[in-house]
PDB file of N, CA and C in Angstrom:
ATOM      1  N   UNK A   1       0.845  -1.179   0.000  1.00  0.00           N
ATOM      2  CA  UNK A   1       0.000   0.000   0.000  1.00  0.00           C
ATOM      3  C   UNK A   1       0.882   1.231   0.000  1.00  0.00           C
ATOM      4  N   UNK A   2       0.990   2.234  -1.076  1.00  0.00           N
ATOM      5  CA  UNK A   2       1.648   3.228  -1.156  1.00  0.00           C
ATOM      6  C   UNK A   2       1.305   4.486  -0.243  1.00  0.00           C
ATOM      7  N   UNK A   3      -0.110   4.873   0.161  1.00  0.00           N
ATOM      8  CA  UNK A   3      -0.537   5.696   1.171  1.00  0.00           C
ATOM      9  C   UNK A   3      -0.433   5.359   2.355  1.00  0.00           C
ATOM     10  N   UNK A   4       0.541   5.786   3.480  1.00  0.00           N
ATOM     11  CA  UNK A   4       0.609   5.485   4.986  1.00  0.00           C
ATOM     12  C   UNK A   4      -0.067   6.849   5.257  1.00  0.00           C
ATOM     13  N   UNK A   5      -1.319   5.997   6.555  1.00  0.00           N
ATOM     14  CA  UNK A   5      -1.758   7.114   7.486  1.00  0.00           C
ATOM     15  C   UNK A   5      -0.536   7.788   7.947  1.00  0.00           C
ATOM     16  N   UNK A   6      -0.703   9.486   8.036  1.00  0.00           N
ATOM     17  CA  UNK A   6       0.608  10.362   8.889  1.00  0.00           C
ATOM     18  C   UNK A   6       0.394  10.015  10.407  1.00  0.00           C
ATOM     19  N   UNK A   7       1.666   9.614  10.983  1.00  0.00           N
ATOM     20  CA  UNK A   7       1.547   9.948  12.044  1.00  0.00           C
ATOM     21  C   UNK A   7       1.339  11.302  12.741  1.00  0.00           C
ATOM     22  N   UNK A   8       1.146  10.896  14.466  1.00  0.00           N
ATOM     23  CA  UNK A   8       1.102  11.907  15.442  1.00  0.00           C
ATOM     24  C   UNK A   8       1.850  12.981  14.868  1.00  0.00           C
ATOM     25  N   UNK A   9       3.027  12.837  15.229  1.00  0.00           N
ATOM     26  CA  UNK A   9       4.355  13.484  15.294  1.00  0.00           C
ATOM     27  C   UNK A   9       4.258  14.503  13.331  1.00  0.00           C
ATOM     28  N   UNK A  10       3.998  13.762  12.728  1.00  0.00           N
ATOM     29  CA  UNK A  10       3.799  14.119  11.327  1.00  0.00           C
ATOM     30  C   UNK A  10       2.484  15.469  11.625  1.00  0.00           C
ATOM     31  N   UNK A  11       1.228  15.303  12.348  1.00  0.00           N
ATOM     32  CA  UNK A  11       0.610  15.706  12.248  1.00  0.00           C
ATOM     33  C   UNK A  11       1.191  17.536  13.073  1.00  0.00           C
ATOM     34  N   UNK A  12       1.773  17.099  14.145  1.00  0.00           N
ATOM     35  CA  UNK A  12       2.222  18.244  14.689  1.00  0.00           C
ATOM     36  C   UNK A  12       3.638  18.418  14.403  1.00  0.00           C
ATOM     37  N   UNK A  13       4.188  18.505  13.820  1.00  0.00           N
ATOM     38  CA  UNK A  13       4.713  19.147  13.137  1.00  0.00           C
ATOM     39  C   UNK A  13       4.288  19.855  11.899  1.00  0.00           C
ATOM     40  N   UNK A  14       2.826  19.706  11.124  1.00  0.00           N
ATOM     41  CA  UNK A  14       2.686  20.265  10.159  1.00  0.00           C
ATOM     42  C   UNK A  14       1.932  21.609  10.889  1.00  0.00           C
ATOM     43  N   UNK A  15       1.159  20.951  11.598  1.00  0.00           N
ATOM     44  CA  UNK A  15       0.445  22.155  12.885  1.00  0.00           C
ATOM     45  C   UNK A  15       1.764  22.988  13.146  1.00  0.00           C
ATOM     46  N   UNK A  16       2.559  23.055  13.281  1.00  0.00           N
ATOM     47  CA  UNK A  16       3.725  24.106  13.742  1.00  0.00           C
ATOM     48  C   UNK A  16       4.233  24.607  13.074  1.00  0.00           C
ATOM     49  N   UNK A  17       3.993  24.314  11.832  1.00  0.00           N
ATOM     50  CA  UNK A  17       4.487  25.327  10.258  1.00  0.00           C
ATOM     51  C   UNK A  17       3.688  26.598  10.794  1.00  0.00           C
ATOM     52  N   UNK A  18       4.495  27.410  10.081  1.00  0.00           N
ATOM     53  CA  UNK A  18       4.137  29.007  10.845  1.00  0.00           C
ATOM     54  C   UNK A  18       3.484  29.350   8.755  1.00  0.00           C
ATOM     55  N   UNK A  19       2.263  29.713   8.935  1.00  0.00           N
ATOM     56  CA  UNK A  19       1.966  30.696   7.679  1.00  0.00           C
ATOM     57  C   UNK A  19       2.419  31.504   7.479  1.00  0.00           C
ATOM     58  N   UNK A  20       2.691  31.519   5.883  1.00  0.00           N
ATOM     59  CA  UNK A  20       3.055  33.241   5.487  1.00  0.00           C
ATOM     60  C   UNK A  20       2.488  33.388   4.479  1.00  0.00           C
ATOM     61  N   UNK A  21       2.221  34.596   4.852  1.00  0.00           N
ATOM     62  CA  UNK A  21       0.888  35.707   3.404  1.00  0.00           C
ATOM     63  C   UNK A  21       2.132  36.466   3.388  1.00  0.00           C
ATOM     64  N   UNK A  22       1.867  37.105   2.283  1.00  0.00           N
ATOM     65  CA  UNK A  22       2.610  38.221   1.740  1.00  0.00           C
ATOM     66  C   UNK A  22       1.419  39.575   1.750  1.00  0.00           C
ATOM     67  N   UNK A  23       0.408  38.949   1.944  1.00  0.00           N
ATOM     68  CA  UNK A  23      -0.963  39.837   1.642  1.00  0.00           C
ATOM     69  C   UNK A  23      -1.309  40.958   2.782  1.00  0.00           C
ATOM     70  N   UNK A  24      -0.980  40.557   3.954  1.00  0.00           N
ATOM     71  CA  UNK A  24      -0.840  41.778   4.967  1.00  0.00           C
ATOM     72  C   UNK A  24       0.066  42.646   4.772  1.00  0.00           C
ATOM     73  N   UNK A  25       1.302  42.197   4.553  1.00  0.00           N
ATOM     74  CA  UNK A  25       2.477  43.176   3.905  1.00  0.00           C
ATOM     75  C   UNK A  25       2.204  44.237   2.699  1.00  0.00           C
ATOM     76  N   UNK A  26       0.995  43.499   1.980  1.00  0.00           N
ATOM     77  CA  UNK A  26       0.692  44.166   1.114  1.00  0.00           C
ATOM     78  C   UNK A  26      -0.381  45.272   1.372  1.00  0.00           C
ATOM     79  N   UNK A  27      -1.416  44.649   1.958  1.00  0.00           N
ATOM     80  CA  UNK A  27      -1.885  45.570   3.003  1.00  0.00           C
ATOM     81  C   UNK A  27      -1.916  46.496   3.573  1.00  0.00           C
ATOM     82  N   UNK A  28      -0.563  46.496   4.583  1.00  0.00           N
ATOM     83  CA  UNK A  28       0.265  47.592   5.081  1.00  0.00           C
ATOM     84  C   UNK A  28       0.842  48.306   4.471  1.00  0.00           C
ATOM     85  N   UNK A  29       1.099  48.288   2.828  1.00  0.00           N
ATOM     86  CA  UNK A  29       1.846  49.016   2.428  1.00  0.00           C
ATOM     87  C   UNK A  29       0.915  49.966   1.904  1.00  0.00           C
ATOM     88  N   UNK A  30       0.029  49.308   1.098  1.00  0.00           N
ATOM     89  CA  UNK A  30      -1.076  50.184   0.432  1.00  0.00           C
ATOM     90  C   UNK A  30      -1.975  51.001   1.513  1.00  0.00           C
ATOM     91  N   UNK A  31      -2.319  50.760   2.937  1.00  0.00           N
ATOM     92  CA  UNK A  31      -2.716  51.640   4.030  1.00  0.00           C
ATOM     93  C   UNK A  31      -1.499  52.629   4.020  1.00  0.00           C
ATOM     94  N   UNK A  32      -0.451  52.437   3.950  1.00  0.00           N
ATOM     95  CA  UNK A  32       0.593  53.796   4.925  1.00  0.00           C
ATOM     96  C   UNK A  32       0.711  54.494   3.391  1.00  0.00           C
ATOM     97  N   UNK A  33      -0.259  54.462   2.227  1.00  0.00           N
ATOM     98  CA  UNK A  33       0.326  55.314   1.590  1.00  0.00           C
ATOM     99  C   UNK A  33      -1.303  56.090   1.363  1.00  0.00           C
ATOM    100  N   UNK A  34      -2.413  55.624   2.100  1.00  0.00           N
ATOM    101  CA  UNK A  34      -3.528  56.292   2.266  1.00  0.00           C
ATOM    102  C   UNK A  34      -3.640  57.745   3.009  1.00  0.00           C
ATOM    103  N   UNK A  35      -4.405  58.285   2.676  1.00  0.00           N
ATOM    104  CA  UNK A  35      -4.380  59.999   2.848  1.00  0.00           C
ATOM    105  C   UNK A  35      -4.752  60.121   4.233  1.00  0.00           C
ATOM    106  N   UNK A  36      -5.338  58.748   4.892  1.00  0.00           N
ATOM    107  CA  UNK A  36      -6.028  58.854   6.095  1.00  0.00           C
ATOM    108  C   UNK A  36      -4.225  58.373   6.996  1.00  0.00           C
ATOM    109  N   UNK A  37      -3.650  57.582   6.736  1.00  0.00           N
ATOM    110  CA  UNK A  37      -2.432  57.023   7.738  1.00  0.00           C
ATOM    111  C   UNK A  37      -1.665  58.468   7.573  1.00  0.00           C
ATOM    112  N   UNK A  38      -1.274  59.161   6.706  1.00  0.00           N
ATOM    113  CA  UNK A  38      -0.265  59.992   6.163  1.00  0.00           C
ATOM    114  C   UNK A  38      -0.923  61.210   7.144  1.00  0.00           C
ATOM    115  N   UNK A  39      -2.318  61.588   7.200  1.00  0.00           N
ATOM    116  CA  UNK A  39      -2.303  62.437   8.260  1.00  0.00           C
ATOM    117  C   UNK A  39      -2.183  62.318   9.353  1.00  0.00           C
ATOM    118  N   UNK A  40      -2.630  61.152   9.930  1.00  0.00           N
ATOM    119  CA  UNK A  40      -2.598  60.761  11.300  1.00  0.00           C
ATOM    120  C   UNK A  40      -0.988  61.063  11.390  1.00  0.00           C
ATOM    121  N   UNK A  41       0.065  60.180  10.815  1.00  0.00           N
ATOM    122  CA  UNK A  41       1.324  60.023  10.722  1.00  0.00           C
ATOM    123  C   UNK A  41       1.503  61.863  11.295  1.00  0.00           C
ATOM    124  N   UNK A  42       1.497  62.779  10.234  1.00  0.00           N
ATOM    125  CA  UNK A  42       1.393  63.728  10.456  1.00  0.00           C
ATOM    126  C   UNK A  42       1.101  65.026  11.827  1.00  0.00           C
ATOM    127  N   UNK A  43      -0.064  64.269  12.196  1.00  0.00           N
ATOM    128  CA  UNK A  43      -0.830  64.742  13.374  1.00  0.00           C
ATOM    129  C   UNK A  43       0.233  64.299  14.839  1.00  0.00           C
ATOM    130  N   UNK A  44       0.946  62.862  14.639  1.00  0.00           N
ATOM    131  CA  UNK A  44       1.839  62.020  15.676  1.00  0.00           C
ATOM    132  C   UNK A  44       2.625  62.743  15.891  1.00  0.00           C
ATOM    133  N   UNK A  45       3.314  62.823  14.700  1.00  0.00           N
ATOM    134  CA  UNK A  45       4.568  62.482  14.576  1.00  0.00           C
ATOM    135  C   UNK A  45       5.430  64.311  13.881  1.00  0.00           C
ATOM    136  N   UNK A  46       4.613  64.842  13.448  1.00  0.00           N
ATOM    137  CA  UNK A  46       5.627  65.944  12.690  1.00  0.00           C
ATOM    138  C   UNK A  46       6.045  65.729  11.341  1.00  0.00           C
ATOM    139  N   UNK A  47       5.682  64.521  10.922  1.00  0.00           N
ATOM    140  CA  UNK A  47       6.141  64.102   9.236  1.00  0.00           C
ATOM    141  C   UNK A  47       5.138  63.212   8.656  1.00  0.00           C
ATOM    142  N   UNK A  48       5.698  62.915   7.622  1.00  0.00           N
ATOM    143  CA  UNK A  48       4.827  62.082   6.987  1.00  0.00           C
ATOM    144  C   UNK A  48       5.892  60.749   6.574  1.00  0.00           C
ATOM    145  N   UNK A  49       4.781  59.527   6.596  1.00  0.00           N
ATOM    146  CA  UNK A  49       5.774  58.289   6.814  1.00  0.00           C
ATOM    147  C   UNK A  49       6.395  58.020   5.185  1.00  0.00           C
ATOM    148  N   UNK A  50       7.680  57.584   5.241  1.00  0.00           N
ATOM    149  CA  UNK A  50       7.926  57.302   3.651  1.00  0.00           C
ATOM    150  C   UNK A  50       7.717  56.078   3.479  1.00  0.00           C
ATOM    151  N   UNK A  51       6.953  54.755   4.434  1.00  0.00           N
ATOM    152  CA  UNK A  51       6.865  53.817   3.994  1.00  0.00           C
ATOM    153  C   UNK A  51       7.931  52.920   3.998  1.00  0.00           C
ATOM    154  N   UNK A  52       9.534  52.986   4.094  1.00  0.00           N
ATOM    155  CA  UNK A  52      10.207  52.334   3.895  1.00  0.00           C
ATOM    156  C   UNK A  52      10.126  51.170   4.558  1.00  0.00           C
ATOM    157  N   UNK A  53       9.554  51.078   5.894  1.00  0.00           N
ATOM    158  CA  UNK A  53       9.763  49.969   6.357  1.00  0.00           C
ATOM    159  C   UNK A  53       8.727  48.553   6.189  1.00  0.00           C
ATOM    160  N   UNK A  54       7.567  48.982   5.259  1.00  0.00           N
ATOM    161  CA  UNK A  54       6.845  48.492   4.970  1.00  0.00           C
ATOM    162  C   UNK A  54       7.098  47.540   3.553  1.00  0.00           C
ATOM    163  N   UNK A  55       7.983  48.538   2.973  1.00  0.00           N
ATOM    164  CA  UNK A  55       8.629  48.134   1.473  1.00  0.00           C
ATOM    165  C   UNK A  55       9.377  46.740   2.390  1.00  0.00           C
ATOM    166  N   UNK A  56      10.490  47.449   2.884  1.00  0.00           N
ATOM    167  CA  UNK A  56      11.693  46.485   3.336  1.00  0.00           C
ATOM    168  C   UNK A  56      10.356  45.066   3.831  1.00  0.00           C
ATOM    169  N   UNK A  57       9.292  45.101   4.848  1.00  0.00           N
ATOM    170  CA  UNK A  57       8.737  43.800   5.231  1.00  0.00           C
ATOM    171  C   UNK A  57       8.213  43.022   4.044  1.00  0.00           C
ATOM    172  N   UNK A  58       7.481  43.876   2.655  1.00  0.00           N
ATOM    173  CA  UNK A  58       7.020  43.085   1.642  1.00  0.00           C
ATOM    174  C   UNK A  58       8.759  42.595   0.989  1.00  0.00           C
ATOM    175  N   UNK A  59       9.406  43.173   0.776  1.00  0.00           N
ATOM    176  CA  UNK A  59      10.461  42.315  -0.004  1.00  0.00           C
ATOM    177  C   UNK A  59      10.888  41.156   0.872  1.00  0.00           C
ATOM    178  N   UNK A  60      10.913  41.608   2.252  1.00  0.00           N
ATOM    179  CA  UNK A  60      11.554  40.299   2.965  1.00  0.00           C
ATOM    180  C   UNK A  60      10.702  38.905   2.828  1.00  0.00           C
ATOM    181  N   UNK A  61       9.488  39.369   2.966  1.00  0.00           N
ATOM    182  CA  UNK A  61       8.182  38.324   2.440  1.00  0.00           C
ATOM    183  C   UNK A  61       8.074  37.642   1.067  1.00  0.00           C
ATOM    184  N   UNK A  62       8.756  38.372   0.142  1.00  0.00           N
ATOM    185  CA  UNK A  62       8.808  37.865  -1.384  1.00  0.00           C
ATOM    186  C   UNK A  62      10.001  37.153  -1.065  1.00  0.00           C
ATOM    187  N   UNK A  63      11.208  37.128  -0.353  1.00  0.00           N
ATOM    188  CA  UNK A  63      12.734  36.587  -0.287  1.00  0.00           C
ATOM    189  C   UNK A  63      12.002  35.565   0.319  1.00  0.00           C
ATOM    190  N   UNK A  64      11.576  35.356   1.304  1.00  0.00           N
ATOM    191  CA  UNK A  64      10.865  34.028   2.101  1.00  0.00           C
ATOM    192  C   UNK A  64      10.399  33.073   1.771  1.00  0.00           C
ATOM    193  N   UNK A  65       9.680  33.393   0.220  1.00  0.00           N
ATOM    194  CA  UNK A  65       9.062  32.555  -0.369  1.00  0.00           C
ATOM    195  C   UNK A  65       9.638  31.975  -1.504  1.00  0.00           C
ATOM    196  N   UNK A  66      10.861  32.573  -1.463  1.00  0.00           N
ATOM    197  CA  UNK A  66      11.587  31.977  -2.304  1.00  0.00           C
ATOM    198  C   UNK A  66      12.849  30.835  -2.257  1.00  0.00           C
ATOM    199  N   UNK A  67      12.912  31.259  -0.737  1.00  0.00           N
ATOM    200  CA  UNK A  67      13.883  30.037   0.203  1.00  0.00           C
ATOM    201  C   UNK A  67      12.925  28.845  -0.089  1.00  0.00           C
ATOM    202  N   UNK A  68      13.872  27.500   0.360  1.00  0.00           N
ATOM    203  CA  UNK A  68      13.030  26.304   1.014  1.00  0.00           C
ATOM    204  C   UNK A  68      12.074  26.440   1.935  1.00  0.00           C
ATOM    205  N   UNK A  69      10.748  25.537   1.814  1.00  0.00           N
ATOM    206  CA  UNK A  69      10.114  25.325   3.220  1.00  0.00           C
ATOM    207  C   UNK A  69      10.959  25.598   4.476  1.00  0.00           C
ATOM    208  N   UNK A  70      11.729  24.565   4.507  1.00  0.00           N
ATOM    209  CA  UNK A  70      12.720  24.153   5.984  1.00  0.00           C
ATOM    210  C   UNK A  70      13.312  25.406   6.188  1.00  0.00           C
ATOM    211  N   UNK A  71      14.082  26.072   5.141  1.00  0.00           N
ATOM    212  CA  UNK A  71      14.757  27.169   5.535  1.00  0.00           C
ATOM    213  C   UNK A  71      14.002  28.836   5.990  1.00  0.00           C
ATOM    214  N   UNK A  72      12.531  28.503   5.447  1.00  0.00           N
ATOM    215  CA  UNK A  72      11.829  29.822   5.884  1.00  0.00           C
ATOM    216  C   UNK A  72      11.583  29.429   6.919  1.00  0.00           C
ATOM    217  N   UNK A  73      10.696  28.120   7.617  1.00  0.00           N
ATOM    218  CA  UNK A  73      10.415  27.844   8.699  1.00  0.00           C
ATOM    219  C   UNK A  73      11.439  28.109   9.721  1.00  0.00           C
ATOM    220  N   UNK A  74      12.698  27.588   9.325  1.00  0.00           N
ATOM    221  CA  UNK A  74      13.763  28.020  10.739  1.00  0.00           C
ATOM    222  C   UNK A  74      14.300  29.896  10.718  1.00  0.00           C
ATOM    223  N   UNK A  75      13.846  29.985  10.139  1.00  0.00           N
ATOM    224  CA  UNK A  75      14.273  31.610  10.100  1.00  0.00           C
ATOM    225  C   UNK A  75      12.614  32.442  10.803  1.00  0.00           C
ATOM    226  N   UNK A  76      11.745  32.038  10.355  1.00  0.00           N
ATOM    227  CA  UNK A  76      10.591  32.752  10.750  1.00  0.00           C
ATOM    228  C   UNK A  76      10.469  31.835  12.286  1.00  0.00           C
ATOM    229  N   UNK A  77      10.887  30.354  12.616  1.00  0.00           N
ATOM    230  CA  UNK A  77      10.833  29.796  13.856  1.00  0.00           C
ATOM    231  C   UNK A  77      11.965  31.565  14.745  1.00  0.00           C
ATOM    232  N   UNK A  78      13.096  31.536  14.931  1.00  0.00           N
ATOM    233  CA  UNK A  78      13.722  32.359  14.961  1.00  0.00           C
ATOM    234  C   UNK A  78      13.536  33.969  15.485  1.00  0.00           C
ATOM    235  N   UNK A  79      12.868  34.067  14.268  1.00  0.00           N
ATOM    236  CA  UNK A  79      12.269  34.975  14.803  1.00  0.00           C
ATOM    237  C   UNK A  79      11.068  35.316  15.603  1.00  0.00           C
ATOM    238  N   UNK A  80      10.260  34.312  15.885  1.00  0.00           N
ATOM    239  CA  UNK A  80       9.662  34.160  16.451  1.00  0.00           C
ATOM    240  C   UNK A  80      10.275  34.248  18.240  1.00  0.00           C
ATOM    241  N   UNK A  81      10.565  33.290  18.180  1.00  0.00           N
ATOM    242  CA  UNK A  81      11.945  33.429  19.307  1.00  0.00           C
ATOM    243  C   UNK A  81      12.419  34.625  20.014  1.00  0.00           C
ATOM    244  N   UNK A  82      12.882  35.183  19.220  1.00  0.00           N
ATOM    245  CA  UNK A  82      13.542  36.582  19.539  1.00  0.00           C
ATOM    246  C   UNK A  82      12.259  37.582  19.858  1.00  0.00           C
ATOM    247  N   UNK A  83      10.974  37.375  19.201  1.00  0.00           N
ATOM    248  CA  UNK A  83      10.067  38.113  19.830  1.00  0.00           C
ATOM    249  C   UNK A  83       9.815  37.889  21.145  1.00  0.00           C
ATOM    250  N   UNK A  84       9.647  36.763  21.392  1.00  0.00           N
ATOM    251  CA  UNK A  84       9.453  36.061  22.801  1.00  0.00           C
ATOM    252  C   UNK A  84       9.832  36.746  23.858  1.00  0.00           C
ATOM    253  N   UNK A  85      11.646  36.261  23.407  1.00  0.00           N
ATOM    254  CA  UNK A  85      12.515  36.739  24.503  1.00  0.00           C
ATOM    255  C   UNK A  85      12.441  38.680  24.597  1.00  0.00           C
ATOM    256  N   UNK A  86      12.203  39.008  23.728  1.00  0.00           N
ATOM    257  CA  UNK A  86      12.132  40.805  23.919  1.00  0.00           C
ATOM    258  C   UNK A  86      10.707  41.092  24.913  1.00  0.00           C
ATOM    259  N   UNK A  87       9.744  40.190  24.871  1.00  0.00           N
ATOM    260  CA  UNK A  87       9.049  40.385  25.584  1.00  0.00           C
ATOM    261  C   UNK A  87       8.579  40.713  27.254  1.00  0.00           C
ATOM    262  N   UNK A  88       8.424  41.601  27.684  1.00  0.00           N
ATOM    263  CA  UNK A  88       7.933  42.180  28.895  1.00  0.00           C
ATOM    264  C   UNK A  88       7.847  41.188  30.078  1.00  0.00           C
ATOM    265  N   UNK A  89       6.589  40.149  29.035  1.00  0.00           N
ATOM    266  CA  UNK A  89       6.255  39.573  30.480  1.00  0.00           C
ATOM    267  C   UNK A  89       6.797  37.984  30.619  1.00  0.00           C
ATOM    268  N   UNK A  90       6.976  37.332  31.756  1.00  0.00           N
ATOM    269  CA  UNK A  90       7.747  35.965  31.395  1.00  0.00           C
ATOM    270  C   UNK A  90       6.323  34.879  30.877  1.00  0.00           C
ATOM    271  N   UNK A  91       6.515  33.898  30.569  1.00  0.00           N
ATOM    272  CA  UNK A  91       5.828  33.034  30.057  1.00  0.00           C
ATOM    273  C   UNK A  91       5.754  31.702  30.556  1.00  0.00           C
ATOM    274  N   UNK A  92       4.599  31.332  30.918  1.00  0.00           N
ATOM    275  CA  UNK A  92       4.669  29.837  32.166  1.00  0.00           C
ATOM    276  C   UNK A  92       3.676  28.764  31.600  1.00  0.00           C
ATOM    277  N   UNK A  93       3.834  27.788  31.799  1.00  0.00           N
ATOM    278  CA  UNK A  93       3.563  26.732  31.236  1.00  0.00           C
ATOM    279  C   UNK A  93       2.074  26.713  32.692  1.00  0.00           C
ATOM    280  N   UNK A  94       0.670  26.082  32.173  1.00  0.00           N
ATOM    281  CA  UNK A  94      -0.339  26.097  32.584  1.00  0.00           C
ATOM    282  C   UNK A  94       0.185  25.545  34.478  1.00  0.00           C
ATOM    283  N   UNK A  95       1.264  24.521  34.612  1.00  0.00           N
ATOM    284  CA  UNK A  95       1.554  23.769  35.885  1.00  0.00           C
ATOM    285  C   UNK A  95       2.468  24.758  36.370  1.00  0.00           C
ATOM    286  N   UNK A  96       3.508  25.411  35.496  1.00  0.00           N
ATOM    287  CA  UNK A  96       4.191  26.167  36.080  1.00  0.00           C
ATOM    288  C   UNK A  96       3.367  27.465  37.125  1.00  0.00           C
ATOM    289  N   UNK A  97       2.002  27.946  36.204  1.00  0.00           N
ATOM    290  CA  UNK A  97       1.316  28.881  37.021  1.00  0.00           C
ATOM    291  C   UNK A  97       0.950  28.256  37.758  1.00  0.00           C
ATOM    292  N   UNK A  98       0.317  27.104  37.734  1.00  0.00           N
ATOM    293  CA  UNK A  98      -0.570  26.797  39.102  1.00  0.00           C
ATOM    294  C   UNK A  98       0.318  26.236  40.484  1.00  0.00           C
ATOM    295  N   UNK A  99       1.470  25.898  40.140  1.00  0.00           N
ATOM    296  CA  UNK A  99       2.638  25.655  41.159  1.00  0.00           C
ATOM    297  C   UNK A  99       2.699  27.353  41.925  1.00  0.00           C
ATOM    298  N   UNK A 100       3.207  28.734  40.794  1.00  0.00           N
ATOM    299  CA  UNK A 100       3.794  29.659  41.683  1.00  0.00           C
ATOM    300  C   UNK A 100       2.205  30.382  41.942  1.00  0.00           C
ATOM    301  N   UNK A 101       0.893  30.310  41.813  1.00  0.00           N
ATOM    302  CA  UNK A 101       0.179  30.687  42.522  1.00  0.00           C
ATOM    303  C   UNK A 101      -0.499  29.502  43.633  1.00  0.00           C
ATOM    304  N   UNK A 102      -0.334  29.046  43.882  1.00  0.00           N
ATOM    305  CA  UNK A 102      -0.400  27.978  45.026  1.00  0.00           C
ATOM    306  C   UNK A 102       0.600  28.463  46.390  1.00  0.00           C
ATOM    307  N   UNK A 103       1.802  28.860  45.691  1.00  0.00           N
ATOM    308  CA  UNK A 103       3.253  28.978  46.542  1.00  0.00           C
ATOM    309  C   UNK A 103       2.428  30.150  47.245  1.00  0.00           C
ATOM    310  N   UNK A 104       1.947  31.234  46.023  1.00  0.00           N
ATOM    311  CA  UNK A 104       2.090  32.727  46.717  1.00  0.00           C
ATOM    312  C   UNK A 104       0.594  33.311  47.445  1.00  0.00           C
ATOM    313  N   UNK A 105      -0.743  32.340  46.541  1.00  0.00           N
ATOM    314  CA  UNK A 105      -1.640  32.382  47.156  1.00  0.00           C
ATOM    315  C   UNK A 105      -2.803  31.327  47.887  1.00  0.00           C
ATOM    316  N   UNK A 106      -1.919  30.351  47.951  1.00  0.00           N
ATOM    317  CA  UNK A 106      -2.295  29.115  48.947  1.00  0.00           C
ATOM    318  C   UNK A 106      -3.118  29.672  50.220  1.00  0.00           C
ATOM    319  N   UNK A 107      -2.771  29.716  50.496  1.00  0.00           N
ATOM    320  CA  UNK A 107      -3.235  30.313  52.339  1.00  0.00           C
ATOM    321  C   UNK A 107      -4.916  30.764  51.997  1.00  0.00           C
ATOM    322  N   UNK A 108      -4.992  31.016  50.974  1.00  0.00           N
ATOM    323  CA  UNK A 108      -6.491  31.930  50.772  1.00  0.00           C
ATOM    324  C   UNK A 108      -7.322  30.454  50.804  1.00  0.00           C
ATOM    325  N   UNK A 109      -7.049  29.281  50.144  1.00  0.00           N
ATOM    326  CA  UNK A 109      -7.854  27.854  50.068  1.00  0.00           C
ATOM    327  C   UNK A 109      -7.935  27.705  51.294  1.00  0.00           C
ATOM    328  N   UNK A 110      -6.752  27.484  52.191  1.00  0.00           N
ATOM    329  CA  UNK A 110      -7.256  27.181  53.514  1.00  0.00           C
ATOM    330  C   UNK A 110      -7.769  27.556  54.321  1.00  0.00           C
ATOM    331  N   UNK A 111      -8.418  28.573  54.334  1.00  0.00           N
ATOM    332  CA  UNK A 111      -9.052  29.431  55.078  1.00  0.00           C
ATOM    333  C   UNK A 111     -10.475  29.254  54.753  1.00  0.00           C
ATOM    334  N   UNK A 112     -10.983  29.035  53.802  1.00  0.00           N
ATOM    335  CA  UNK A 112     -12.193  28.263  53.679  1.00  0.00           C
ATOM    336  C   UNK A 112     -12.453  27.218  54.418  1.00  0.00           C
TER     337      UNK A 112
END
């Protein structure tokens, strides 16, 4: 039989492929050059936006799609990553919370 059911492991890992549109990029570009962003921009900021950084995200999005699967996935995995870690607040696994609120607000159960 040439068709094997995918496994588990097959299945999540395809679940963990990260999507990419190019279409929000596109999006964003065609909004920041609308008369409505350019004033606001204006109203913020003292200027008006030139867009560049919107250009630079659609080309990086066209380069992406032009790599391998494997190789966009570990670069957009990556960056993903690095968002993480820039992030504010720390990040706990569902047991990890219920361990350090137990530690810090235990006492309130027993008192019932």
């Amino acid at each position: 039989m040439g068709g094997e059911l995918p496994t588990e492991q097959q299945h999540q890992q395809e679940e963990e492929k990260i999507k990419l549109s190019c279409v929000k990029f596109i999006d964003a570009l065609w909004f920041c050059y609308s008369p409505f962003y350019q004033v606001k921009e204006y109203y913020r900021e003292g200027t008006f936006d030139n867009c560049r950084s919107k250009w630079g995200d659609l080309f990086d999005c066209f380069h992406l799609k032009t790599l391998s699967e494997a190789r966009s996935q570990e670069i957009l995995r990556s960056r993903e990553r690095e968002k993480i870690q820039a992030h504010i607040w720390t990040f706990h696994t569902r047991e990890e919370a219920a361990t350090a609120w137990k530690r810090k607000y235990g006492q309130l159960d027993e008192e019932n």
